[in-house]
ModelCIF file with pLDDT and N, C-alpha, C, O atoms, coordinates in Angstrom:
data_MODEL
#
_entry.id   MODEL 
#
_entity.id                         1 
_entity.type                       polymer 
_entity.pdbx_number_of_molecules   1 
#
_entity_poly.entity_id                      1 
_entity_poly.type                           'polypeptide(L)' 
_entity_poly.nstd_linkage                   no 
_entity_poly.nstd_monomer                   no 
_entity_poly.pdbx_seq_one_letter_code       
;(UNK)(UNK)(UNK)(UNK)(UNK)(UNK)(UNK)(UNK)(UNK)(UNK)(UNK)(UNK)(UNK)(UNK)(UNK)(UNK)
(UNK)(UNK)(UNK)(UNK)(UNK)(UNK)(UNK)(UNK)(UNK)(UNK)(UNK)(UNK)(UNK)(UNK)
;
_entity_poly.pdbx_seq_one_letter_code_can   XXXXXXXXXXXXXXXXXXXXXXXXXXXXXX 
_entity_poly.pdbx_strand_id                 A 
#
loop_
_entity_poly_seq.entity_id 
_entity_poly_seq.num 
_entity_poly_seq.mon_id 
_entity_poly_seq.hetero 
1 1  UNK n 
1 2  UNK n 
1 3  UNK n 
1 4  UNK n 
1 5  UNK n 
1 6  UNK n 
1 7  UNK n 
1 8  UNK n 
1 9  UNK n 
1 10 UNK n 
1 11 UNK n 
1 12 UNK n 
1 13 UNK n 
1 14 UNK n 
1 15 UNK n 
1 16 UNK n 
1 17 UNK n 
1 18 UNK n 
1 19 UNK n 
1 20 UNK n 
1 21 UNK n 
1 22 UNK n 
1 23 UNK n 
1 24 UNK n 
1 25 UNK n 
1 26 UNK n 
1 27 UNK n 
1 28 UNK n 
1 29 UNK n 
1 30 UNK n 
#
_struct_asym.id          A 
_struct_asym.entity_id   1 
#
loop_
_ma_qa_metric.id 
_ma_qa_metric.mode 
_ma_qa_metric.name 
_ma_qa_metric.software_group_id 
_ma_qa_metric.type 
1 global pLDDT . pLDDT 
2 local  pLDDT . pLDDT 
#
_ma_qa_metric_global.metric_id      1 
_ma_qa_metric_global.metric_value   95.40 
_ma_qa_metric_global.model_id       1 
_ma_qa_metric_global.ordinal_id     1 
#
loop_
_ma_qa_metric_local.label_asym_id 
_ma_qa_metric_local.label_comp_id 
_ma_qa_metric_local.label_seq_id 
_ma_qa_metric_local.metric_id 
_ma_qa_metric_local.metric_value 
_ma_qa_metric_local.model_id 
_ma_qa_metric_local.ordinal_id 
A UNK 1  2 98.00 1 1  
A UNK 2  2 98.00 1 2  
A UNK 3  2 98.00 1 3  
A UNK 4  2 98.00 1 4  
A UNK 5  2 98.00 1 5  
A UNK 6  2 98.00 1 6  
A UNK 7  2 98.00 1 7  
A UNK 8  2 98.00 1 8  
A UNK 9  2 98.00 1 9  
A UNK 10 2 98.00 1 10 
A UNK 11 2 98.00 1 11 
A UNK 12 2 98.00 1 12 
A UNK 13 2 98.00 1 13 
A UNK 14 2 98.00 1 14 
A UNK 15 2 98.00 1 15 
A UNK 16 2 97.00 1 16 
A UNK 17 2 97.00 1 17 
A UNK 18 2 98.00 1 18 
A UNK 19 2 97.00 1 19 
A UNK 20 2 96.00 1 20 
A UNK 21 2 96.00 1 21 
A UNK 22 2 96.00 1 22 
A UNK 23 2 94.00 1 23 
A UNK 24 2 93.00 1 24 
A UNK 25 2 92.00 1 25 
A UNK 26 2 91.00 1 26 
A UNK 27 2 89.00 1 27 
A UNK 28 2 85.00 1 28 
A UNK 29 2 85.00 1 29 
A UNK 30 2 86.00 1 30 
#
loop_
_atom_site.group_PDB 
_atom_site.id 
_atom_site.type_symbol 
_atom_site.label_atom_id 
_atom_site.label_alt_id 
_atom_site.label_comp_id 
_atom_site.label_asym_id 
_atom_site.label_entity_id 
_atom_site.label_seq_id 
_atom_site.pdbx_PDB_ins_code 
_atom_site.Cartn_x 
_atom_site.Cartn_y 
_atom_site.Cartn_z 
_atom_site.occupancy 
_atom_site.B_iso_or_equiv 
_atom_site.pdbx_formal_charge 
_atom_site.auth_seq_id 
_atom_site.auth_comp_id 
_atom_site.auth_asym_id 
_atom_site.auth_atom_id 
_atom_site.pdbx_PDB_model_num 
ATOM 1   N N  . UNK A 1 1  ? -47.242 -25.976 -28.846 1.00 98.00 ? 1  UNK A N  1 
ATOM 2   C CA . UNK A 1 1  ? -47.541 -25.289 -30.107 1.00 98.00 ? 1  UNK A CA 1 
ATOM 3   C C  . UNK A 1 1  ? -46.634 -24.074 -30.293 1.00 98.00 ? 1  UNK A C  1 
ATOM 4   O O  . UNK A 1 1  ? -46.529 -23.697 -31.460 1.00 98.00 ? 1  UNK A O  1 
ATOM 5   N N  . UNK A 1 2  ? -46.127 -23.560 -29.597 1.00 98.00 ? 2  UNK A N  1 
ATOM 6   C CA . UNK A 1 2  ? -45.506 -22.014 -29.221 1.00 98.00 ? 2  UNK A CA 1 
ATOM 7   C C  . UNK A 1 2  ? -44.369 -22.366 -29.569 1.00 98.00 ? 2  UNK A C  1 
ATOM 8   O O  . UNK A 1 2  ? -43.663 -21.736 -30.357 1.00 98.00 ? 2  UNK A O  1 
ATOM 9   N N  . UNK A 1 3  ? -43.966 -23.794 -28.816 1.00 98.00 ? 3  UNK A N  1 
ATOM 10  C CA . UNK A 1 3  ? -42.594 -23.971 -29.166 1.00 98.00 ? 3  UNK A CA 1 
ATOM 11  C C  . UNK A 1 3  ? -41.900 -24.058 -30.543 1.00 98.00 ? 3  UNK A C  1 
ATOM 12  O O  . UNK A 1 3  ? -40.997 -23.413 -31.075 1.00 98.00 ? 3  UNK A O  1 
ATOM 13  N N  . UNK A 1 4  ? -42.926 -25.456 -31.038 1.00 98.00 ? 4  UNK A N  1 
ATOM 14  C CA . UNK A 1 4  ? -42.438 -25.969 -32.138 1.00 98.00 ? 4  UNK A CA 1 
ATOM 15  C C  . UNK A 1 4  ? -42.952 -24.588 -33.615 1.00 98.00 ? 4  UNK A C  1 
ATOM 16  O O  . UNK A 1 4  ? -42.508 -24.368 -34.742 1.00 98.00 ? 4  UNK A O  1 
ATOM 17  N N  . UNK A 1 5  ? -44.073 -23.969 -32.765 1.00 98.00 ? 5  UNK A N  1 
ATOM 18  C CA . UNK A 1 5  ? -44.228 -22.838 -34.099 1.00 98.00 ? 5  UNK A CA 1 
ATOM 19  C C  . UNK A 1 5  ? -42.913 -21.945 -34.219 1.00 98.00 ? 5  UNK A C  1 
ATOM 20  O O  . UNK A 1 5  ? -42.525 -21.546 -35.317 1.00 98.00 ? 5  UNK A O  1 
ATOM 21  N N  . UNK A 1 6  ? -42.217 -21.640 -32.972 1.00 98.00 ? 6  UNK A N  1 
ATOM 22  C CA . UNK A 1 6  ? -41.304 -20.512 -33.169 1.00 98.00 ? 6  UNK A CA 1 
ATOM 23  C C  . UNK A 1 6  ? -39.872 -21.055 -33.502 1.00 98.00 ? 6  UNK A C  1 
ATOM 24  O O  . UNK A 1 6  ? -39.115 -20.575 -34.345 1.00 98.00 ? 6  UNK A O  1 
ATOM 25  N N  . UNK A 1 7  ? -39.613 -22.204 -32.650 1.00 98.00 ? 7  UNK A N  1 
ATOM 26  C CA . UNK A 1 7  ? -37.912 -22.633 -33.226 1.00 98.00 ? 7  UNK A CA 1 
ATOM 27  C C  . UNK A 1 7  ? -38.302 -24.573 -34.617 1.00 98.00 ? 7  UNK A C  1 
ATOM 28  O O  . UNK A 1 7  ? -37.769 -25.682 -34.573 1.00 98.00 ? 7  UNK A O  1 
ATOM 29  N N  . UNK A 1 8  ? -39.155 -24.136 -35.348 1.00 98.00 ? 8  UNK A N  1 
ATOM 30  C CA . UNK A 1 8  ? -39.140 -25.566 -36.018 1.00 98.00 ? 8  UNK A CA 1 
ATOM 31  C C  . UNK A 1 8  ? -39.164 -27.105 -35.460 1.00 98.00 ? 8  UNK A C  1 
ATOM 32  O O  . UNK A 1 8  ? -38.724 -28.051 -36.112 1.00 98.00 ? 8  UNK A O  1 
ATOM 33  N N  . UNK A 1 9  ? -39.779 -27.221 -34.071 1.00 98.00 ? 9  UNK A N  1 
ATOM 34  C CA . UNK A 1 9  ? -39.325 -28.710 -33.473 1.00 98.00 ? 9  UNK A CA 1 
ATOM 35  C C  . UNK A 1 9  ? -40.489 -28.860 -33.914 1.00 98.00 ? 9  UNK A C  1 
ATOM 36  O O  . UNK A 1 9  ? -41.426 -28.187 -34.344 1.00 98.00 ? 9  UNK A O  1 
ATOM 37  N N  . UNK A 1 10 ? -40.101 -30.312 -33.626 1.00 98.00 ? 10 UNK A N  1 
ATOM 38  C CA . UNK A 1 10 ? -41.357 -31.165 -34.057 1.00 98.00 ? 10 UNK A CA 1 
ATOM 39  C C  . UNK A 1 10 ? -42.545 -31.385 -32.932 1.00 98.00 ? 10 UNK A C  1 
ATOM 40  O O  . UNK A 1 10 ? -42.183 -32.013 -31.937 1.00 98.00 ? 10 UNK A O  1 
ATOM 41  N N  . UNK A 1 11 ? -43.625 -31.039 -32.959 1.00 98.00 ? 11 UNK A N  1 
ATOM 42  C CA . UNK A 1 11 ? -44.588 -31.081 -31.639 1.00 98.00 ? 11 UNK A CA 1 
ATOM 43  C C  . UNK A 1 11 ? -44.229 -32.410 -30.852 1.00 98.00 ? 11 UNK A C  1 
ATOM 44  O O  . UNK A 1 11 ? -43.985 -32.383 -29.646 1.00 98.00 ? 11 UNK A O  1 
ATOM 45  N N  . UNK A 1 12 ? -44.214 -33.448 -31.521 1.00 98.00 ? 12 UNK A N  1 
ATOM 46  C CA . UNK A 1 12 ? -44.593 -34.552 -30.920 1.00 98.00 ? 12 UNK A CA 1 
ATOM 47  C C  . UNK A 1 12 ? -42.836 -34.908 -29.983 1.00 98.00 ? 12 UNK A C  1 
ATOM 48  O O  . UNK A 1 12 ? -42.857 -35.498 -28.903 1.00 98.00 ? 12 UNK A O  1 
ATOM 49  N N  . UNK A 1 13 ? -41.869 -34.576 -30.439 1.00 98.00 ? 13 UNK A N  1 
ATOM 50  C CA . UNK A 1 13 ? -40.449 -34.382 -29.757 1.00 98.00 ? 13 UNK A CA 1 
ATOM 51  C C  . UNK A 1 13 ? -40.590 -33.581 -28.349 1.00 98.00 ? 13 UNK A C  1 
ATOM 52  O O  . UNK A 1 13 ? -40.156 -34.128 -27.336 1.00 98.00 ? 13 UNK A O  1 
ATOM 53  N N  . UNK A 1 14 ? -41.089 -32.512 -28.281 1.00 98.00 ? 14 UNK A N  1 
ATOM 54  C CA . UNK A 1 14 ? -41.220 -31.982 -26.819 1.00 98.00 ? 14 UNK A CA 1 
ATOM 55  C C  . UNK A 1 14 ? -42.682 -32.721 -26.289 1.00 98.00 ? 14 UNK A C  1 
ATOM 56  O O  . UNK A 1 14 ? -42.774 -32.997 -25.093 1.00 98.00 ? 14 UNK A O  1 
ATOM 57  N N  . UNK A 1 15 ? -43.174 -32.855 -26.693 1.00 98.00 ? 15 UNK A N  1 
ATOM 58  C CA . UNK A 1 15 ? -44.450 -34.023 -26.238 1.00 98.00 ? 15 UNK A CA 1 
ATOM 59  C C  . UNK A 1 15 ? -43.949 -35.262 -25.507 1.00 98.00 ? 15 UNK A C  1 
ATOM 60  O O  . UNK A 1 15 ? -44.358 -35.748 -24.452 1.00 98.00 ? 15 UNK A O  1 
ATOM 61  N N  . UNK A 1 16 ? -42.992 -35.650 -26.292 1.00 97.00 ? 16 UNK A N  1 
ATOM 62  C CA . UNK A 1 16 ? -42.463 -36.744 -25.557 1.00 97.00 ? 16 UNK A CA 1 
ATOM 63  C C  . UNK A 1 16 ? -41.627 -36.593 -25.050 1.00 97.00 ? 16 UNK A C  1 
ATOM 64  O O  . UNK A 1 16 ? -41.311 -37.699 -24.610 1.00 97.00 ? 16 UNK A O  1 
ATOM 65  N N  . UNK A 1 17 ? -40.528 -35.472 -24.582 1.00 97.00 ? 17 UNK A N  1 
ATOM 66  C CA . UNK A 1 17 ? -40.028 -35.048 -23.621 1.00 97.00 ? 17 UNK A CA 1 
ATOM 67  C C  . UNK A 1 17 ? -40.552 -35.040 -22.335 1.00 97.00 ? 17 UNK A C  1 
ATOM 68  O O  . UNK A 1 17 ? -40.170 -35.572 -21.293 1.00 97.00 ? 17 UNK A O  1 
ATOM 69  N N  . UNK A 1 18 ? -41.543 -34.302 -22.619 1.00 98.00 ? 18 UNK A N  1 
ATOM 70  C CA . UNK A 1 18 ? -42.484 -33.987 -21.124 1.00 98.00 ? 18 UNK A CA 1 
ATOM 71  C C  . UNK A 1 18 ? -42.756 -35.141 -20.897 1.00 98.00 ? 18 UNK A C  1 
ATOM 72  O O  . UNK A 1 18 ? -42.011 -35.766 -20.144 1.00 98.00 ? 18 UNK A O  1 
ATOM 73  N N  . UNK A 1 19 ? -43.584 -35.601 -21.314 1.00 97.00 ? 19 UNK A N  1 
ATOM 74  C CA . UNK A 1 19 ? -43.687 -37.428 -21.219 1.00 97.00 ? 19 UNK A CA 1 
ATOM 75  C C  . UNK A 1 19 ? -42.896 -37.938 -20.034 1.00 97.00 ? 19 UNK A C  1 
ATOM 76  O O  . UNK A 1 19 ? -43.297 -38.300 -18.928 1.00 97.00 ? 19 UNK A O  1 
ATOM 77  N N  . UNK A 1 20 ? -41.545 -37.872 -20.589 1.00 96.00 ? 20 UNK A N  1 
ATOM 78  C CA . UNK A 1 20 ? -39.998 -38.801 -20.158 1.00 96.00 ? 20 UNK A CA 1 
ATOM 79  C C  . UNK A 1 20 ? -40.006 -37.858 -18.812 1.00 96.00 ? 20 UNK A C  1 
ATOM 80  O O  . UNK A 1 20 ? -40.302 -38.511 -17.811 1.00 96.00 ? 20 UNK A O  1 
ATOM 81  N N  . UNK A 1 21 ? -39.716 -36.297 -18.536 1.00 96.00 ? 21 UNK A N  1 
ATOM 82  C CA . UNK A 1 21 ? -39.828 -35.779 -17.526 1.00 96.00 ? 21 UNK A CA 1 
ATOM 83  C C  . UNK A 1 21 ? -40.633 -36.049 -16.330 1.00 96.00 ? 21 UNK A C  1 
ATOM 84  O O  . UNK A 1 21 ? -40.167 -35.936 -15.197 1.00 96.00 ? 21 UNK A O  1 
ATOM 85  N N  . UNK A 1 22 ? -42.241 -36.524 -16.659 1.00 96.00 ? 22 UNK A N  1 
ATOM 86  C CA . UNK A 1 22 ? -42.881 -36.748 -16.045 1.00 96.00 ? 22 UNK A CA 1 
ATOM 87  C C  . UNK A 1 22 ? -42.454 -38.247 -15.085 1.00 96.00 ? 22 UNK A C  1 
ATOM 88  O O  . UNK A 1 22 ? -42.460 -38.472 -13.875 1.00 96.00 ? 22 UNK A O  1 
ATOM 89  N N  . UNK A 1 23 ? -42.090 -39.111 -16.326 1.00 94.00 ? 23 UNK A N  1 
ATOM 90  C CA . UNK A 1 23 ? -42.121 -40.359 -15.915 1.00 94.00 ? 23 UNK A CA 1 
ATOM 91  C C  . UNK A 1 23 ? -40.701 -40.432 -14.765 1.00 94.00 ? 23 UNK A C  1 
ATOM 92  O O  . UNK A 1 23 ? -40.628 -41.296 -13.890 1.00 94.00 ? 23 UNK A O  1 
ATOM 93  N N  . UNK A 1 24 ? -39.716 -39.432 -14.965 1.00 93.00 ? 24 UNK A N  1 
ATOM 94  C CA . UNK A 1 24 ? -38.866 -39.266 -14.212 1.00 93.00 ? 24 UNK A CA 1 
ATOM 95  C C  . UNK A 1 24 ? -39.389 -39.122 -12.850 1.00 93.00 ? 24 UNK A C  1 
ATOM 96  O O  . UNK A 1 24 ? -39.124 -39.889 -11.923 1.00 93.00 ? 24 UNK A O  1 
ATOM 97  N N  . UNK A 1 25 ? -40.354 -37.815 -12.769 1.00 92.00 ? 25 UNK A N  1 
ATOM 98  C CA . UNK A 1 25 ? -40.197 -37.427 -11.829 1.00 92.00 ? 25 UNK A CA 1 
ATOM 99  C C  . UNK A 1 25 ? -41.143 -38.926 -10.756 1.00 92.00 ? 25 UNK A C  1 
ATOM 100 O O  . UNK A 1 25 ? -40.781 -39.239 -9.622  1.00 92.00 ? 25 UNK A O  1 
ATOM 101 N N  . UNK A 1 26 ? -41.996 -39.409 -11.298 1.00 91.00 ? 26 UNK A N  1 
ATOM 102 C CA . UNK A 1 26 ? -42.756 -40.181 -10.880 1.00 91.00 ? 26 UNK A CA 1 
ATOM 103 C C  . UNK A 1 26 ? -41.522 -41.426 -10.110 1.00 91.00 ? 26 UNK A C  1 
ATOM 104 O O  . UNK A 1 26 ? -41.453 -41.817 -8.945  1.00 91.00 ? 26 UNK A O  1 
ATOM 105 N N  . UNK A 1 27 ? -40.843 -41.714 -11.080 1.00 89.00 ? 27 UNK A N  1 
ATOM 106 C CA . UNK A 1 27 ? -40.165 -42.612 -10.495 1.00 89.00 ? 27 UNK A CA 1 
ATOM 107 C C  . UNK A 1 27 ? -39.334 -42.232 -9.451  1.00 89.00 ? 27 UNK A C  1 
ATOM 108 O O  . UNK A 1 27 ? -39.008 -43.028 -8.571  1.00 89.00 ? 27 UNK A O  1 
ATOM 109 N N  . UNK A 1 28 ? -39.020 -41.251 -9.477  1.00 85.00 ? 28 UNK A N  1 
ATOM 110 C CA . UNK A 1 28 ? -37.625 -40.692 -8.475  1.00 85.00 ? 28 UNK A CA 1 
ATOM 111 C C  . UNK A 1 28 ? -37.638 -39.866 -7.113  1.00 85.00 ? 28 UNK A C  1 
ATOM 112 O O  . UNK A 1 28 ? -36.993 -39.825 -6.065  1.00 85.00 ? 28 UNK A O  1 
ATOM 113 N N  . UNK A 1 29 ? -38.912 -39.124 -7.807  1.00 85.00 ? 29 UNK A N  1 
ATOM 114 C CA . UNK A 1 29 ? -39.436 -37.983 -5.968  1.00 85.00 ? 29 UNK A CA 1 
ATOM 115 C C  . UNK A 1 29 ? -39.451 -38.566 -5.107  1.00 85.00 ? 29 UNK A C  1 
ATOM 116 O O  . UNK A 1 29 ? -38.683 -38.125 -4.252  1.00 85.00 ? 29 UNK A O  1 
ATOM 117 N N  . UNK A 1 30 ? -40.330 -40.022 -4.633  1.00 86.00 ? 30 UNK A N  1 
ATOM 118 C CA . UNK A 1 30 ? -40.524 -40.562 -3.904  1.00 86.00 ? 30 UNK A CA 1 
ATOM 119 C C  . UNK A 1 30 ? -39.110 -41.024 -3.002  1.00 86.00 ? 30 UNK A C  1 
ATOM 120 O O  . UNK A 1 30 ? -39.219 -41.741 -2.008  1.00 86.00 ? 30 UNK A O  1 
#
C-alpha cells in the first residue's frame, strides 16, 4: 500500500513480484 500510494505502481505488480521472489527463493535455497 505504501508503495504503490507513494511512487503510482500498481498494487497488484509488486504483489506479484513478491509472489515470483518467493517462488524463487523456494525453488533455489535448497
Amino acid at each position: 500500500s505504501e508503495l504503490s500510494e507513494k511512487t503510482g505502481e500498481k498494487p497488484h505488480h509488486i504483489r506479484r513480484f513478491l509472489g515470483k521472489s518467493k517462488e524463487l527463493y523456494d525453488l533455489t535455497s535448497d
